[in-house]
Protein backbone atom coordinates (compact mmCIF):
# COMPACT_ATOMS: atom_id res chain seq x y z
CA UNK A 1 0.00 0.00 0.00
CA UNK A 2 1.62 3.29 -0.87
CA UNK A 3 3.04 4.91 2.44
CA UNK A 4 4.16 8.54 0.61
CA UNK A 5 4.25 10.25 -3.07
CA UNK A 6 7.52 7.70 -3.19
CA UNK A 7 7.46 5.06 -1.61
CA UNK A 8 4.97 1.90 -0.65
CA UNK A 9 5.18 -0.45 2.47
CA UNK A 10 4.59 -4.14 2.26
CA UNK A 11 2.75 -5.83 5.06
CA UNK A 12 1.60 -9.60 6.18
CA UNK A 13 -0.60 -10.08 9.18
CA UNK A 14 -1.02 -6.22 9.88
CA UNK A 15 2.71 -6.24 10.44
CA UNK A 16 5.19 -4.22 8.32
CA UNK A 17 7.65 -6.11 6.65
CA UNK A 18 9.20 -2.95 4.36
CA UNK A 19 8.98 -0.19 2.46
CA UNK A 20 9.36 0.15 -1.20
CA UNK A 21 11.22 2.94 -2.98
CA UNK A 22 11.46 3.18 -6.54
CA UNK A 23 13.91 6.01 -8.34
CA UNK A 24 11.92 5.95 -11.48
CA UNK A 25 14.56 4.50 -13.65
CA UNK A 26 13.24 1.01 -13.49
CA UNK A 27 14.84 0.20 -9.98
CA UNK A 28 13.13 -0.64 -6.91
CA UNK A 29 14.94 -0.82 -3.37
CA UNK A 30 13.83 -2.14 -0.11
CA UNK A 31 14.22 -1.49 3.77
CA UNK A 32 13.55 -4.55 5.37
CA UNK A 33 11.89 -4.92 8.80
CA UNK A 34 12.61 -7.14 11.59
CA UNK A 35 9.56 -6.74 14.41
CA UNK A 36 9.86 -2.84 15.21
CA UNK A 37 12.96 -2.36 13.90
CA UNK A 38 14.40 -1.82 10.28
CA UNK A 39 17.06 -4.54 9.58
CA UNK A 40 19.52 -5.62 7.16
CA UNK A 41 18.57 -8.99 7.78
CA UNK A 42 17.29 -11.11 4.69
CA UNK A 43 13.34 -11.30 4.28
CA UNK A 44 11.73 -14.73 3.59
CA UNK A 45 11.77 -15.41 0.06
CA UNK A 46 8.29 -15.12 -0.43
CA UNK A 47 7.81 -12.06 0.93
CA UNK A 48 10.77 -10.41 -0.76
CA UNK A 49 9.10 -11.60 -4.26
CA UNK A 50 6.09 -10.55 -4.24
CA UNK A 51 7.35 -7.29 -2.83
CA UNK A 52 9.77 -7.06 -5.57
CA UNK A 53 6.84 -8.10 -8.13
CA UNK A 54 4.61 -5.76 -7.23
CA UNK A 55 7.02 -2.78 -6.93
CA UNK A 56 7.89 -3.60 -10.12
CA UNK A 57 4.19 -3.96 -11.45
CA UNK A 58 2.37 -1.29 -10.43
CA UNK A 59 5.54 1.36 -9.24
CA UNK A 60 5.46 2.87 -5.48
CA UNK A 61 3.85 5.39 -4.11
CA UNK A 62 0.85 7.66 -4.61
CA UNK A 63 -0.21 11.09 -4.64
CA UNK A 64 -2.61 12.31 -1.76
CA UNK A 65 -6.40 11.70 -2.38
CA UNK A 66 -6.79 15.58 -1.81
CA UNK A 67 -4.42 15.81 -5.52
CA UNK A 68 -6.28 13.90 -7.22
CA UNK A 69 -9.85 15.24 -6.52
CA UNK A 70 -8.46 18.69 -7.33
CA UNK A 71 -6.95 17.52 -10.90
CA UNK A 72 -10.38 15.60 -11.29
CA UNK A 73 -11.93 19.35 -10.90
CA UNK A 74 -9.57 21.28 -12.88
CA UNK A 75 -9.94 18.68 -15.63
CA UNK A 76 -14.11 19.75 -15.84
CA UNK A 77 -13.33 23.43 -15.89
CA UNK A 78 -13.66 25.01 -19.04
């Protein structure tokens, strides 16, 4: 789910496992989480994946609902 304009976390069980940053150049990097804390500690495979996959997919990030409702306006103005 995206957690900024940049960058989407990936969760399992209501816990976070990491965030996803992408640079726009086709490249996606993780910060893995281990309980509360980040860690450079390998994910399970599975998990690192599908993160991976859906970085890749469908990019990270989002832009605030509040953006988007406004560009939905200004599009209907004459």
């Amino acid at each position: 789910m995206p957690n900024s304009s940049d960058t989407s976390r990936l969760r399992r069980d209501k816990r976070r496992l990491g965030v996803f940053t992408s640079t726009g150049d086709g490249k996606d990097s993780a910060v893995w989480e281990n309980g509360e804390r980040r860690s450079t500690a390998a994910p399970e495979p599975y998990d690192a994946a599908v993160g991976y996959a859906l970085a890749a997919a469908y990019g990270t990030g989002a832009e605030p609902m509040w953006h988007e409702a406004l560009d939905a306006v200004t599009e209907l103005w004459p």
